[in-house]
PDB file of N, CA and C in Angstrom:
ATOM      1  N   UNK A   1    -130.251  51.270 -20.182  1.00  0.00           N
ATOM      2  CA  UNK A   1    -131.517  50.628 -20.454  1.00  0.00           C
ATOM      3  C   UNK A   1    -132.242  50.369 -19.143  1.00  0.00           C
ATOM      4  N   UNK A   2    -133.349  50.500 -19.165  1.00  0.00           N
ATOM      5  CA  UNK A   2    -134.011  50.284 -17.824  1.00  0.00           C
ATOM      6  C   UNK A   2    -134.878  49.000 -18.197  1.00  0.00           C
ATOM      7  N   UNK A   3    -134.917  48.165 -17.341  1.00  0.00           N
ATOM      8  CA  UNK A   3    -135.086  46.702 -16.921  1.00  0.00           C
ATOM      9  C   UNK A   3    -136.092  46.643 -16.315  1.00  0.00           C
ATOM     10  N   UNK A   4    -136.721  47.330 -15.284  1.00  0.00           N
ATOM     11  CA  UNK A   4    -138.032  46.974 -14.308  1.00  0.00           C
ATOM     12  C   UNK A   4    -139.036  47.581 -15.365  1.00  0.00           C
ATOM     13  N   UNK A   5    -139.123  47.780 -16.165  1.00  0.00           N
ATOM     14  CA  UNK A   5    -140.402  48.440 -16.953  1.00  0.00           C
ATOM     15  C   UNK A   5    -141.057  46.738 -17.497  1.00  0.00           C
ATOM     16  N   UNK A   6    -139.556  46.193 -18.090  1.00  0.00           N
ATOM     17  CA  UNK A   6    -140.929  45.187 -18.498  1.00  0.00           C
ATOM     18  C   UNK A   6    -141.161  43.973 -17.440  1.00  0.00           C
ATOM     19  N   UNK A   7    -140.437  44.126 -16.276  1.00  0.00           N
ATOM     20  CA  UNK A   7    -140.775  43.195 -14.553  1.00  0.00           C
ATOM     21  C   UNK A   7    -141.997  42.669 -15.087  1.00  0.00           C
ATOM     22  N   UNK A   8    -142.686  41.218 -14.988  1.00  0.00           N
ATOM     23  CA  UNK A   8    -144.123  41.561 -15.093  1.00  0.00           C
ATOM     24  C   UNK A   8    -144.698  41.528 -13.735  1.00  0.00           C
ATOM     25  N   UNK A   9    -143.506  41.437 -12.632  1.00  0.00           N
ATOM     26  CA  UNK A   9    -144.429  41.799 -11.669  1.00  0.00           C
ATOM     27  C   UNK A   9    -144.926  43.454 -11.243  1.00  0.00           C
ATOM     28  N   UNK A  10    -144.182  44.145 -11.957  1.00  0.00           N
ATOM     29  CA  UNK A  10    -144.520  45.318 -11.576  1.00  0.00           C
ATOM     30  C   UNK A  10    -145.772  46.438 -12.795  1.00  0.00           C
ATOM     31  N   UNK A  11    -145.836  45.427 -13.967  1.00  0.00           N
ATOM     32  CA  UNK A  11    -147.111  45.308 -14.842  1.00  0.00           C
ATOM     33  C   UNK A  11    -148.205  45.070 -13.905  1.00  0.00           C
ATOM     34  N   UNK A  12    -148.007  44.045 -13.537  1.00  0.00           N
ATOM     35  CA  UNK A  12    -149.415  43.711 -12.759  1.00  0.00           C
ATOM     36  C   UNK A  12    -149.668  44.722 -11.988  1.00  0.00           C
ATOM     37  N   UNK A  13    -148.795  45.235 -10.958  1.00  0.00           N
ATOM     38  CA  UNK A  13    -149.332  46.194  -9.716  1.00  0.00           C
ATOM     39  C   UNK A  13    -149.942  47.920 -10.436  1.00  0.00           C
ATOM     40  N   UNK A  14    -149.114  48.033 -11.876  1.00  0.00           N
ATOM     41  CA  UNK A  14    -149.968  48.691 -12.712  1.00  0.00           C
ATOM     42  C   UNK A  14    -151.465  48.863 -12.501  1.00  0.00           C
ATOM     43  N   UNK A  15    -151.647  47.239 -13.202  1.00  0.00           N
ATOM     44  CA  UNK A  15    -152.842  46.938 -13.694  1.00  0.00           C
ATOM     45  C   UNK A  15    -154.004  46.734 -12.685  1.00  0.00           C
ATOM     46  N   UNK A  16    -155.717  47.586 -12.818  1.00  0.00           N
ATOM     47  CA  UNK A  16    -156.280  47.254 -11.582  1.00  0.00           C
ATOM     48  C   UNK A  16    -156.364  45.501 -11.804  1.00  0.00           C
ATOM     49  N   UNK A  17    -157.188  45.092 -10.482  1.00  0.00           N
ATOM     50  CA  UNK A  17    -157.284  43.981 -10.479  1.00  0.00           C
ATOM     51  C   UNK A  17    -158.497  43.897 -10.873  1.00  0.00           C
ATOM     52  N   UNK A  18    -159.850  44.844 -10.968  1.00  0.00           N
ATOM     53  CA  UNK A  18    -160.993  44.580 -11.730  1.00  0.00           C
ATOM     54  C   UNK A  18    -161.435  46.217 -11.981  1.00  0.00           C
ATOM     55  N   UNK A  19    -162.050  46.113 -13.105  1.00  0.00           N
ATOM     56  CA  UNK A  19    -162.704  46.975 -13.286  1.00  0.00           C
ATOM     57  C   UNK A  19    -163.687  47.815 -12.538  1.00  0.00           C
ATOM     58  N   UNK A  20    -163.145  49.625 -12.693  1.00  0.00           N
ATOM     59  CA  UNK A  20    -163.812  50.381 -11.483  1.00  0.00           C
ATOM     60  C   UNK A  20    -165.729  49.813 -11.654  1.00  0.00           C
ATOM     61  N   UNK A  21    -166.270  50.389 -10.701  1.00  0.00           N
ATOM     62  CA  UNK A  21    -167.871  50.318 -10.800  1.00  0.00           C
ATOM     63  C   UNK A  21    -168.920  51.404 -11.823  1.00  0.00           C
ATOM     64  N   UNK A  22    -169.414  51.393 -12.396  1.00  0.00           N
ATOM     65  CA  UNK A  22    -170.068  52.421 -13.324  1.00  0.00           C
ATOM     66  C   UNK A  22    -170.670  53.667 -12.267  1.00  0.00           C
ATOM     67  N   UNK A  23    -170.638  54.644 -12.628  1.00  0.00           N
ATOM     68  CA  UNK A  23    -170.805  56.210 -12.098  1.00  0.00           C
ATOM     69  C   UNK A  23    -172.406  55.873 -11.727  1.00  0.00           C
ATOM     70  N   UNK A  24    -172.280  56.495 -10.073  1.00  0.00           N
ATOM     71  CA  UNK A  24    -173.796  56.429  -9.188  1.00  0.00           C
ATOM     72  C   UNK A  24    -174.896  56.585 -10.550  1.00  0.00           C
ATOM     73  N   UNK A  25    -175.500  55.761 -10.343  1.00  0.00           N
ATOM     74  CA  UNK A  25    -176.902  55.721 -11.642  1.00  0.00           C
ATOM     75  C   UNK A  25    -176.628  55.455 -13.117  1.00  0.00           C
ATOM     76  N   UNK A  26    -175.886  54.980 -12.944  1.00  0.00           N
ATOM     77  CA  UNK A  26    -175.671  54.134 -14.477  1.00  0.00           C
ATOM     78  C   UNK A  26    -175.564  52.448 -14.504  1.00  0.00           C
ATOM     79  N   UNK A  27    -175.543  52.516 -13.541  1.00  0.00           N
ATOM     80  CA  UNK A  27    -176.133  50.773 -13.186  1.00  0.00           C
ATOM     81  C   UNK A  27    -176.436  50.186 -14.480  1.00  0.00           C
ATOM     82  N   UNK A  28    -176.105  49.366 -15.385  1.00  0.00           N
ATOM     83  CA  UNK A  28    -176.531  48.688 -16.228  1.00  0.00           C
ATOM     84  C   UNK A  28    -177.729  47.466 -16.246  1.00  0.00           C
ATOM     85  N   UNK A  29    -177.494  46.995 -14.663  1.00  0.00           N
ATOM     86  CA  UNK A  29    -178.520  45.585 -14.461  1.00  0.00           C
ATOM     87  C   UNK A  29    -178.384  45.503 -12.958  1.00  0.00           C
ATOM     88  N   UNK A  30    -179.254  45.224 -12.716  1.00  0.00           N
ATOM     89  CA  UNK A  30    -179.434  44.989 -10.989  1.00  0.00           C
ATOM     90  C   UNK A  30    -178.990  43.730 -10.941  1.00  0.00           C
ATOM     91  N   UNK A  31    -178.552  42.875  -9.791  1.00  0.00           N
ATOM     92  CA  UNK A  31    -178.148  42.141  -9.547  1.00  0.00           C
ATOM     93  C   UNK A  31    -179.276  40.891  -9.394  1.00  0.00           C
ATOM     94  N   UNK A  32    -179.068  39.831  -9.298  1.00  0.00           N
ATOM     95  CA  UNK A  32    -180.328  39.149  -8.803  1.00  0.00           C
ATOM     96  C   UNK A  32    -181.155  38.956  -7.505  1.00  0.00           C
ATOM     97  N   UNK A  33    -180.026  39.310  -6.403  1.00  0.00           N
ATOM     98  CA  UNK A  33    -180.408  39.823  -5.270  1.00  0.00           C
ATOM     99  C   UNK A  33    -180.954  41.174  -5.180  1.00  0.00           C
ATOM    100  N   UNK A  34    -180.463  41.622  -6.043  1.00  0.00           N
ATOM    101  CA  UNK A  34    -181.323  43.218  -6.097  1.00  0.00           C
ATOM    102  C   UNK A  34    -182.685  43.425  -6.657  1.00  0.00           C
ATOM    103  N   UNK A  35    -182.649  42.106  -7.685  1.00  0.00           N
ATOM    104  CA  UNK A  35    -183.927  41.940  -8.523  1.00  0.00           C
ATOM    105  C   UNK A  35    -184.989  41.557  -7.362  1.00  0.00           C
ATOM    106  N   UNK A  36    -184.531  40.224  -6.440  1.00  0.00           N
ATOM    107  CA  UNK A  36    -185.298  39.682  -5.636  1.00  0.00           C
ATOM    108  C   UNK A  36    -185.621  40.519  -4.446  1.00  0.00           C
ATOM    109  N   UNK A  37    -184.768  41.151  -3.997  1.00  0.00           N
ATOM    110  CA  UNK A  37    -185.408  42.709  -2.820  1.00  0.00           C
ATOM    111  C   UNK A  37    -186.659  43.215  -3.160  1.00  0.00           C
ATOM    112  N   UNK A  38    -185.795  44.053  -4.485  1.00  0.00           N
ATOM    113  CA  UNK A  38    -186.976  44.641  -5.533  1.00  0.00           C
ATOM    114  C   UNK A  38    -188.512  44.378  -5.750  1.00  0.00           C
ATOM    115  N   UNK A  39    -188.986  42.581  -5.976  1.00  0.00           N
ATOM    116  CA  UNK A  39    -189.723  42.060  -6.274  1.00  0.00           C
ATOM    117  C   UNK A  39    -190.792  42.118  -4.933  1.00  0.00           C
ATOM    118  N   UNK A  40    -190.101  41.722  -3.633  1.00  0.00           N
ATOM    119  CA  UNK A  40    -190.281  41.713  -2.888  1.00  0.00           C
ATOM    120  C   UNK A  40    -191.180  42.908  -1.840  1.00  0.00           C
ATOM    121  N   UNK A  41    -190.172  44.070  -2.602  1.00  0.00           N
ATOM    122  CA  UNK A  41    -190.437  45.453  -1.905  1.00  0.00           C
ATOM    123  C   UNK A  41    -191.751  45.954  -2.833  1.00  0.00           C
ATOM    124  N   UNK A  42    -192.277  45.539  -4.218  1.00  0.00           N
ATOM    125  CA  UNK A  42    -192.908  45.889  -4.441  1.00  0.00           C
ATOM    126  C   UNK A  42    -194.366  45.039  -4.384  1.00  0.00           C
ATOM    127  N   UNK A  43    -194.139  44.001  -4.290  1.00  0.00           N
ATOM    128  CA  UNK A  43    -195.016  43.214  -4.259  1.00  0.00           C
ATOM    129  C   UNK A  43    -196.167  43.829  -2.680  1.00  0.00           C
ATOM    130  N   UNK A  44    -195.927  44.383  -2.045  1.00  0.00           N
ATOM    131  CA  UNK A  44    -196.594  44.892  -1.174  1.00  0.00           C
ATOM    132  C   UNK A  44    -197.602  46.429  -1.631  1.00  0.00           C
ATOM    133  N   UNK A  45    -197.010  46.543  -2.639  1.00  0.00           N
ATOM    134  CA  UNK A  45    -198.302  47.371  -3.236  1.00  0.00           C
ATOM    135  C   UNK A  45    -198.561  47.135  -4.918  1.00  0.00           C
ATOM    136  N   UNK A  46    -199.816  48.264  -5.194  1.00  0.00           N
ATOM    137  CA  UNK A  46    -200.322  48.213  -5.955  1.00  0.00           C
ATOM    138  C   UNK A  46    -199.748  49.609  -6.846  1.00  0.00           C
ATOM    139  N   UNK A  47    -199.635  49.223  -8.359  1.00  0.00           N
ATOM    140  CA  UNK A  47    -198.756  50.281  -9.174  1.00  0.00           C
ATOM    141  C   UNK A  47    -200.022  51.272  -9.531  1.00  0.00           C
ATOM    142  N   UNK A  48    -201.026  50.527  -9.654  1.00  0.00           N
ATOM    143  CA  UNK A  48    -202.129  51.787  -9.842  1.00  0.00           C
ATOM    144  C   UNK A  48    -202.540  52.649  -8.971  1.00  0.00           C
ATOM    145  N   UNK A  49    -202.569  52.633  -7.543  1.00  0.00           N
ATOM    146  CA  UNK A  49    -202.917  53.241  -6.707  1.00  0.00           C
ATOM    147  C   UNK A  49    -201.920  53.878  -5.340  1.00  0.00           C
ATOM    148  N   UNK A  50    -200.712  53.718  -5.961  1.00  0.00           N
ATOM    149  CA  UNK A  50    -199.993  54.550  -5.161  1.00  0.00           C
ATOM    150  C   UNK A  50    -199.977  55.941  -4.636  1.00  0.00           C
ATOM    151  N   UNK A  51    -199.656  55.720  -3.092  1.00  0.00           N
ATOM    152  CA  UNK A  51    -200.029  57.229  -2.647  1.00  0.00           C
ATOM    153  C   UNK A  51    -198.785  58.195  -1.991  1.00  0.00           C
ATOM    154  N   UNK A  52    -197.881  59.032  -2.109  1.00  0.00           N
ATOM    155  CA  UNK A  52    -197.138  59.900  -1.803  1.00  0.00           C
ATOM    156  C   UNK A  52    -196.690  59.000  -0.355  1.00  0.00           C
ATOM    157  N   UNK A  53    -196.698  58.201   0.739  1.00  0.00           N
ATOM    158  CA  UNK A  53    -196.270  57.654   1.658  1.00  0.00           C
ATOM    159  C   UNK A  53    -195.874  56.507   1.393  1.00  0.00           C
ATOM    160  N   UNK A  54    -196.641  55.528   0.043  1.00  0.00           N
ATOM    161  CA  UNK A  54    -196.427  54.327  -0.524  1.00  0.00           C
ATOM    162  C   UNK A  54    -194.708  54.823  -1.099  1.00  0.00           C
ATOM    163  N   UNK A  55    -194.809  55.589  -2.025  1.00  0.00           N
ATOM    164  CA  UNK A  55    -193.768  55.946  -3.139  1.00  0.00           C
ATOM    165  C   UNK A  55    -192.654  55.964  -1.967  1.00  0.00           C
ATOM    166  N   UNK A  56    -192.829  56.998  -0.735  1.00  0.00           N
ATOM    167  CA  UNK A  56    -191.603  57.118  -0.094  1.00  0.00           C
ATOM    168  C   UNK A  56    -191.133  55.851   0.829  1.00  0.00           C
ATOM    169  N   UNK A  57    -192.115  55.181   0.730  1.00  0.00           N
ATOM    170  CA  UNK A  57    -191.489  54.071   1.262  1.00  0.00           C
ATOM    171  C   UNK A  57    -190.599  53.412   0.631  1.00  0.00           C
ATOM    172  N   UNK A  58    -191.273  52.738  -0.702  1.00  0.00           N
ATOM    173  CA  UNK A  58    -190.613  52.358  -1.223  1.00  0.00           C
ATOM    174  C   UNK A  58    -189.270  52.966  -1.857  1.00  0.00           C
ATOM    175  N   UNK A  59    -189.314  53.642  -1.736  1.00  0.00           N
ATOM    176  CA  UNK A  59    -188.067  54.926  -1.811  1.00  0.00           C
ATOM    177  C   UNK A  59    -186.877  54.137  -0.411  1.00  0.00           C
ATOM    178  N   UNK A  60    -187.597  54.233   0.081  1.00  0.00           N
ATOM    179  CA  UNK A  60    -186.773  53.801   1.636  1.00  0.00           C
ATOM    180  C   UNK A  60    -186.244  52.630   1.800  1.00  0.00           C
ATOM    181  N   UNK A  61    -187.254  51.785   1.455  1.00  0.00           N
ATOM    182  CA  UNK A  61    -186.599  50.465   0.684  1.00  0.00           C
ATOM    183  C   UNK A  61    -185.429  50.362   0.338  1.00  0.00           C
ATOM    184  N   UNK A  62    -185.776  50.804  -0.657  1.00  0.00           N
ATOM    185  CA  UNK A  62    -184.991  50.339  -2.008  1.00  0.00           C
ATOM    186  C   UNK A  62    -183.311  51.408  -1.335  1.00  0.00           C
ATOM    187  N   UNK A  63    -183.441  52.261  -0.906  1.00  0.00           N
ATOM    188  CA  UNK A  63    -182.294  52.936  -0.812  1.00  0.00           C
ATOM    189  C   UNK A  63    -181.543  52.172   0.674  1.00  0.00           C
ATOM    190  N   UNK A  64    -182.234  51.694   1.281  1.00  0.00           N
ATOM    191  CA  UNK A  64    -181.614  51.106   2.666  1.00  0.00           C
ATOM    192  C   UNK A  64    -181.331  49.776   2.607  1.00  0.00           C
ATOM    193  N   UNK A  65    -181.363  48.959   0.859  1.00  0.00           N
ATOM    194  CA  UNK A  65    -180.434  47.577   0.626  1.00  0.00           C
ATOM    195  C   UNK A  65    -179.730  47.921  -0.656  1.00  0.00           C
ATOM    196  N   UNK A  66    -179.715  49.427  -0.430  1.00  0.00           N
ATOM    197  CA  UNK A  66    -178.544  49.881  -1.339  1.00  0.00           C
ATOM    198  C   UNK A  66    -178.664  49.830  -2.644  1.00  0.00           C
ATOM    199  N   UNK A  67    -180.241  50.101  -3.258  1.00  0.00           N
ATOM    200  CA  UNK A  67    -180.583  49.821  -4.872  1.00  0.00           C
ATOM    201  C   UNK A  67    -180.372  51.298  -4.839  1.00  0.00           C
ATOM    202  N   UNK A  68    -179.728  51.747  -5.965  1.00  0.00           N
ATOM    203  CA  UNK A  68    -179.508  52.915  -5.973  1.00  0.00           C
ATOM    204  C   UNK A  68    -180.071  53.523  -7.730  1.00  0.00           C
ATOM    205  N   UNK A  69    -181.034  54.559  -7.712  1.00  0.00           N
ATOM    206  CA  UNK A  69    -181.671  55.117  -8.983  1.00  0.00           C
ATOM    207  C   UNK A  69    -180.831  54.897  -9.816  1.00  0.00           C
ATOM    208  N   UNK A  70    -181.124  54.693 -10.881  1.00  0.00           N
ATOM    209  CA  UNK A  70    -180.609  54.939 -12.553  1.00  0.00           C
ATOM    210  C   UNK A  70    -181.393  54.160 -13.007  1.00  0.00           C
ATOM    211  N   UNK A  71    -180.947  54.163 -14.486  1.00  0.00           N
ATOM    212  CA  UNK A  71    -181.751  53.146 -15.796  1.00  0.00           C
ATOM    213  C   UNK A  71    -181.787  51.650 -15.181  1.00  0.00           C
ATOM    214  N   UNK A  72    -180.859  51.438 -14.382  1.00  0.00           N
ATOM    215  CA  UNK A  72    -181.392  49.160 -14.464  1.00  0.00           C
ATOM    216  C   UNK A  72    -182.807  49.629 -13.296  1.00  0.00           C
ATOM    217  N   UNK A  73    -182.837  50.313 -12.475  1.00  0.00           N
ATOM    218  CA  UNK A  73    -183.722  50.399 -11.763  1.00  0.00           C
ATOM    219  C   UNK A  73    -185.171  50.924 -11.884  1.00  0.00           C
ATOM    220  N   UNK A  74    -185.177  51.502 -13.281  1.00  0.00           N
ATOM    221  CA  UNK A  74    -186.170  52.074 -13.868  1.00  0.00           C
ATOM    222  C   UNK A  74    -186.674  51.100 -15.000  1.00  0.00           C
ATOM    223  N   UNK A  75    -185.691  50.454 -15.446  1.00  0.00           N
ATOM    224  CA  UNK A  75    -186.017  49.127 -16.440  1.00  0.00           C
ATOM    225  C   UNK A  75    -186.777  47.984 -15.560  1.00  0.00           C
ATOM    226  N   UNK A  76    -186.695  47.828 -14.422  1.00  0.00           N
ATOM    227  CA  UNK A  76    -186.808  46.761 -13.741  1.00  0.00           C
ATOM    228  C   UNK A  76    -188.032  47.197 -12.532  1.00  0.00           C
ATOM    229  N   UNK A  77    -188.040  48.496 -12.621  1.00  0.00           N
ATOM    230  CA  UNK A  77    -189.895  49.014 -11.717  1.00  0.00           C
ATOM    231  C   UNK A  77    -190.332  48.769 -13.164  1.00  0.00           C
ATOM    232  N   UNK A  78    -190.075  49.330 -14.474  1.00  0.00           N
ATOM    233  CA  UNK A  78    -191.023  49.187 -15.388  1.00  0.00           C
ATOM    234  C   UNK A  78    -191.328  47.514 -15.769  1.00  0.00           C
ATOM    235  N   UNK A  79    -190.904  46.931 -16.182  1.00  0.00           N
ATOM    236  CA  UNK A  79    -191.157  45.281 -15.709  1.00  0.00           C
ATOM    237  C   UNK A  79    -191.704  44.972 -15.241  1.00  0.00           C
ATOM    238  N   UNK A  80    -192.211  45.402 -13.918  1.00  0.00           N
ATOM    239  CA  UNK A  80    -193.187  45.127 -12.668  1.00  0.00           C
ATOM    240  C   UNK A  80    -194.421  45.838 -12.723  1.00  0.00           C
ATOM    241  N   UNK A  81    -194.633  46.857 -13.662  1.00  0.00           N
ATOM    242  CA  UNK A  81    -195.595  47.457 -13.659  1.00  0.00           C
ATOM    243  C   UNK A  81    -196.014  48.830 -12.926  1.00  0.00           C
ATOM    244  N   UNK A  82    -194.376  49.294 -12.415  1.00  0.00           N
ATOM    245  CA  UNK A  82    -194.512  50.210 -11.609  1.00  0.00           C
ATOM    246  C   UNK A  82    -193.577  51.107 -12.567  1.00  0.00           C
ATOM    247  N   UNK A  83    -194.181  53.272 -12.127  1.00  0.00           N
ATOM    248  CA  UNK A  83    -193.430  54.059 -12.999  1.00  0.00           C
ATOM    249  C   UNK A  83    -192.510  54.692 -12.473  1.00  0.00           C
ATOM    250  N   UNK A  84    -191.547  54.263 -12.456  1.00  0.00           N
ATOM    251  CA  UNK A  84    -189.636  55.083 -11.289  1.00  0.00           C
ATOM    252  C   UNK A  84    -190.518  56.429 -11.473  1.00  0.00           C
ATOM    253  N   UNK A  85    -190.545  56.997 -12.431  1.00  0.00           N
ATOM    254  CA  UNK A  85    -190.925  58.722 -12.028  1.00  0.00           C
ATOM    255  C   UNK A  85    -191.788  59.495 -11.449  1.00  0.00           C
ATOM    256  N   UNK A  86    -193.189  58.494 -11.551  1.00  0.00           N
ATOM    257  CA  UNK A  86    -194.038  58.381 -11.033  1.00  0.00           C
ATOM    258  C   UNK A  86    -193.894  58.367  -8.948  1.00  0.00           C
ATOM    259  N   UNK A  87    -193.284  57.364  -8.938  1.00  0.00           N
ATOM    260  CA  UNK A  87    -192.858  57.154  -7.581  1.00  0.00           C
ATOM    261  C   UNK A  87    -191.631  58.107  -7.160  1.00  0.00           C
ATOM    262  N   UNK A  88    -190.976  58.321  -7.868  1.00  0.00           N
ATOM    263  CA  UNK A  88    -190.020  59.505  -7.431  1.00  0.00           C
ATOM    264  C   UNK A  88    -190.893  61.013  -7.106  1.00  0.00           C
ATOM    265  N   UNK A  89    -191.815  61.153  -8.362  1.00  0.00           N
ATOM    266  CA  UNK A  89    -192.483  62.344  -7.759  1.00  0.00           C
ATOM    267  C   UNK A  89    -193.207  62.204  -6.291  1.00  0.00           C
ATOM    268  N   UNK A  90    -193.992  61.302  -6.489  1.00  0.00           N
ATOM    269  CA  UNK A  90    -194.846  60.905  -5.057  1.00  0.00           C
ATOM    270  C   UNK A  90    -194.145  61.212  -4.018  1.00  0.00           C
ATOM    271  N   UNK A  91    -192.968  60.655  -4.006  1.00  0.00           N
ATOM    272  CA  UNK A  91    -191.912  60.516  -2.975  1.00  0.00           C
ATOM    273  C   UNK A  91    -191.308  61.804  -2.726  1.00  0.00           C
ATOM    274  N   UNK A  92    -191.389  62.926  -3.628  1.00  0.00           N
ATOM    275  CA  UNK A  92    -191.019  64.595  -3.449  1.00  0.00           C
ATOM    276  C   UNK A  92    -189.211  64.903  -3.750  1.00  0.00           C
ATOM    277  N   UNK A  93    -188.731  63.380  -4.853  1.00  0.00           N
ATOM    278  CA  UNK A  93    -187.626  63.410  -5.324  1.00  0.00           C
ATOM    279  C   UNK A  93    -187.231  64.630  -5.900  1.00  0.00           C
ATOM    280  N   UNK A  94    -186.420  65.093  -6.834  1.00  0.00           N
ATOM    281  CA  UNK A  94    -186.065  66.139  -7.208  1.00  0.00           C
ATOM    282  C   UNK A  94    -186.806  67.200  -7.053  1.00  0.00           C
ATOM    283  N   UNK A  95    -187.137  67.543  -5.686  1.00  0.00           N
ATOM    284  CA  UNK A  95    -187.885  68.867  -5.790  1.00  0.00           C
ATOM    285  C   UNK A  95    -186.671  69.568  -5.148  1.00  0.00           C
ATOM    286  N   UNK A  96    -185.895  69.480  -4.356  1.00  0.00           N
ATOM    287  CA  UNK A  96    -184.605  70.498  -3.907  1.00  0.00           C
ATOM    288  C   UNK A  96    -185.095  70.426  -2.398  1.00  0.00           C
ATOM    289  N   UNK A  97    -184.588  71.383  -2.247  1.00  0.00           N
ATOM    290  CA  UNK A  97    -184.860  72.740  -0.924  1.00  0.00           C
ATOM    291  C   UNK A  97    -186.161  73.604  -1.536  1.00  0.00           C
ATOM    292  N   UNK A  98    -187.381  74.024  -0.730  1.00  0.00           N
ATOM    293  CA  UNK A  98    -187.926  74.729  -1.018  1.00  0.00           C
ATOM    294  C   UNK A  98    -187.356  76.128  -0.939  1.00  0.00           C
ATOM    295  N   UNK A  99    -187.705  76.731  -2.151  1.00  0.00           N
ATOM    296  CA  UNK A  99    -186.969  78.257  -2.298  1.00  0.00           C
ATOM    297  C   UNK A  99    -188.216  79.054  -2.467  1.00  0.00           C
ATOM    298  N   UNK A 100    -187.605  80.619  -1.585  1.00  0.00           N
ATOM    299  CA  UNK A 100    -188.060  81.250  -0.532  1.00  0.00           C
ATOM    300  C   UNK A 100    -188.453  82.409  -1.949  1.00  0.00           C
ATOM    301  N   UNK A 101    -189.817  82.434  -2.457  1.00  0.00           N
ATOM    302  CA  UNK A 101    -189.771  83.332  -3.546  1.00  0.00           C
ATOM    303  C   UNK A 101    -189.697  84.743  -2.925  1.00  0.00           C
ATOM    304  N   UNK A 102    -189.061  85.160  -3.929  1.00  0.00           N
ATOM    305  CA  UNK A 102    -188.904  87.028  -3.797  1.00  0.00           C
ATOM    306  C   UNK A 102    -190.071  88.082  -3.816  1.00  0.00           C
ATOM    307  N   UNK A 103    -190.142  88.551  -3.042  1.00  0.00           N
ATOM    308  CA  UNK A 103    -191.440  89.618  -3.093  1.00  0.00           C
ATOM    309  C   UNK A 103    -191.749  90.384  -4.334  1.00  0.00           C
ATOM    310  N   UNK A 104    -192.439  90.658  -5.030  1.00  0.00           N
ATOM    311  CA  UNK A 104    -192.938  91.670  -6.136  1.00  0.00           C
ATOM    312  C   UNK A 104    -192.002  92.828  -6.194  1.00  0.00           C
ATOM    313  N   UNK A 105    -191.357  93.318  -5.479  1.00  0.00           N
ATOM    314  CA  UNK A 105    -190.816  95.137  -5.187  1.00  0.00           C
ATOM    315  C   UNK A 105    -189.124  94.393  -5.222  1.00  0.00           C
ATOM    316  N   UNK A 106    -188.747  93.087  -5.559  1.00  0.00           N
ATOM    317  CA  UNK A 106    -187.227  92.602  -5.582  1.00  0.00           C
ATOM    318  C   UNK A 106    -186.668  93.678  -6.554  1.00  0.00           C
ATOM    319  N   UNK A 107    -185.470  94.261  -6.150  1.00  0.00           N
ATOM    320  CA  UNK A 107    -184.826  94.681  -7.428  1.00  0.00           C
ATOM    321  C   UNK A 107    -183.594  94.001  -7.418  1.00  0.00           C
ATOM    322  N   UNK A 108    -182.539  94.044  -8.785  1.00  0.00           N
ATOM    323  CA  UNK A 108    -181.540  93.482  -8.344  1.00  0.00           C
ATOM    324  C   UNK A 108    -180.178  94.732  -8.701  1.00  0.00           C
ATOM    325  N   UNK A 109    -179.329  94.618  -8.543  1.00  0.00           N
ATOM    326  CA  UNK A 109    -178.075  95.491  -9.372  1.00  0.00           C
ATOM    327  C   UNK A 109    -177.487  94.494  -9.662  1.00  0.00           C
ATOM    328  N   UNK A 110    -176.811  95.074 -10.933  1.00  0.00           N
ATOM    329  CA  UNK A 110    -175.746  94.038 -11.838  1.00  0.00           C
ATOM    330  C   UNK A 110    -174.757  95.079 -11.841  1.00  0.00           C
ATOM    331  N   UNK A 111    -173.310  94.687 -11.352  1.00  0.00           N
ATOM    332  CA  UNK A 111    -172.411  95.410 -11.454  1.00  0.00           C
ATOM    333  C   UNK A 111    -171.051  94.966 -12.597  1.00  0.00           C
ATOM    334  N   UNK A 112    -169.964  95.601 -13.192  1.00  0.00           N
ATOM    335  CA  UNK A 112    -170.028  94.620 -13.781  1.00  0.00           C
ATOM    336  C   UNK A 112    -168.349  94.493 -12.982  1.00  0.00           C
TER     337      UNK A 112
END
């Protein structure tokens, strides 16, 4: 019969001691310090008239006290009157690497 299985000290070292963190951008709720950054960082502009240097700022912001994109952060610009996608575009978010289009005369081979 083996005996250390039910140890409960060795249950515990099992067990984490807290629960991992939710996957980059699934943030459920910003913190209240994150709320108050937030408030802060936006309160210096205006949601109607943002301009492609505004957005990346605030982009800069927000990423250099560690608010990191997902839904609590898009729940919580929308609250304020500001549009996460809106400002992500401005800011030239998901555009990549610019890719180098192919000339008209491209051919390709498919081998198999």
């Amino acid at each position: 019969m083996i005996s250390g299985i039910n140890d409960s000290s060795a249950a515990q070292q099992l067990r984490p001691s807290a629960p991992p963190p939710p996957p980059k951008g699934q943030q459920t709720s910003l913190t209240d310090e994150q709320t108050q950054t937030l408030q802060s960082v936006l309160e210096q502009y205006d949601a109607d008239s943002l301009t492609s240097e505004d957005a990346t700022s605030i982009v800069e912001q927000l990423k250099s006290e560690g608010i990191e994109p997902g839904k609590a952060l898009e729940s919580a610009l929308s609250s304020a009157g500001f549009d996460a996608k809106q400002i992500g575009e401005l800011a030239g978010l998901g555009e990549g690497k610019p890719q180098r289009s192919l000339p008209d005369t491209a051919t390709f081979e498919v081998t198999a």
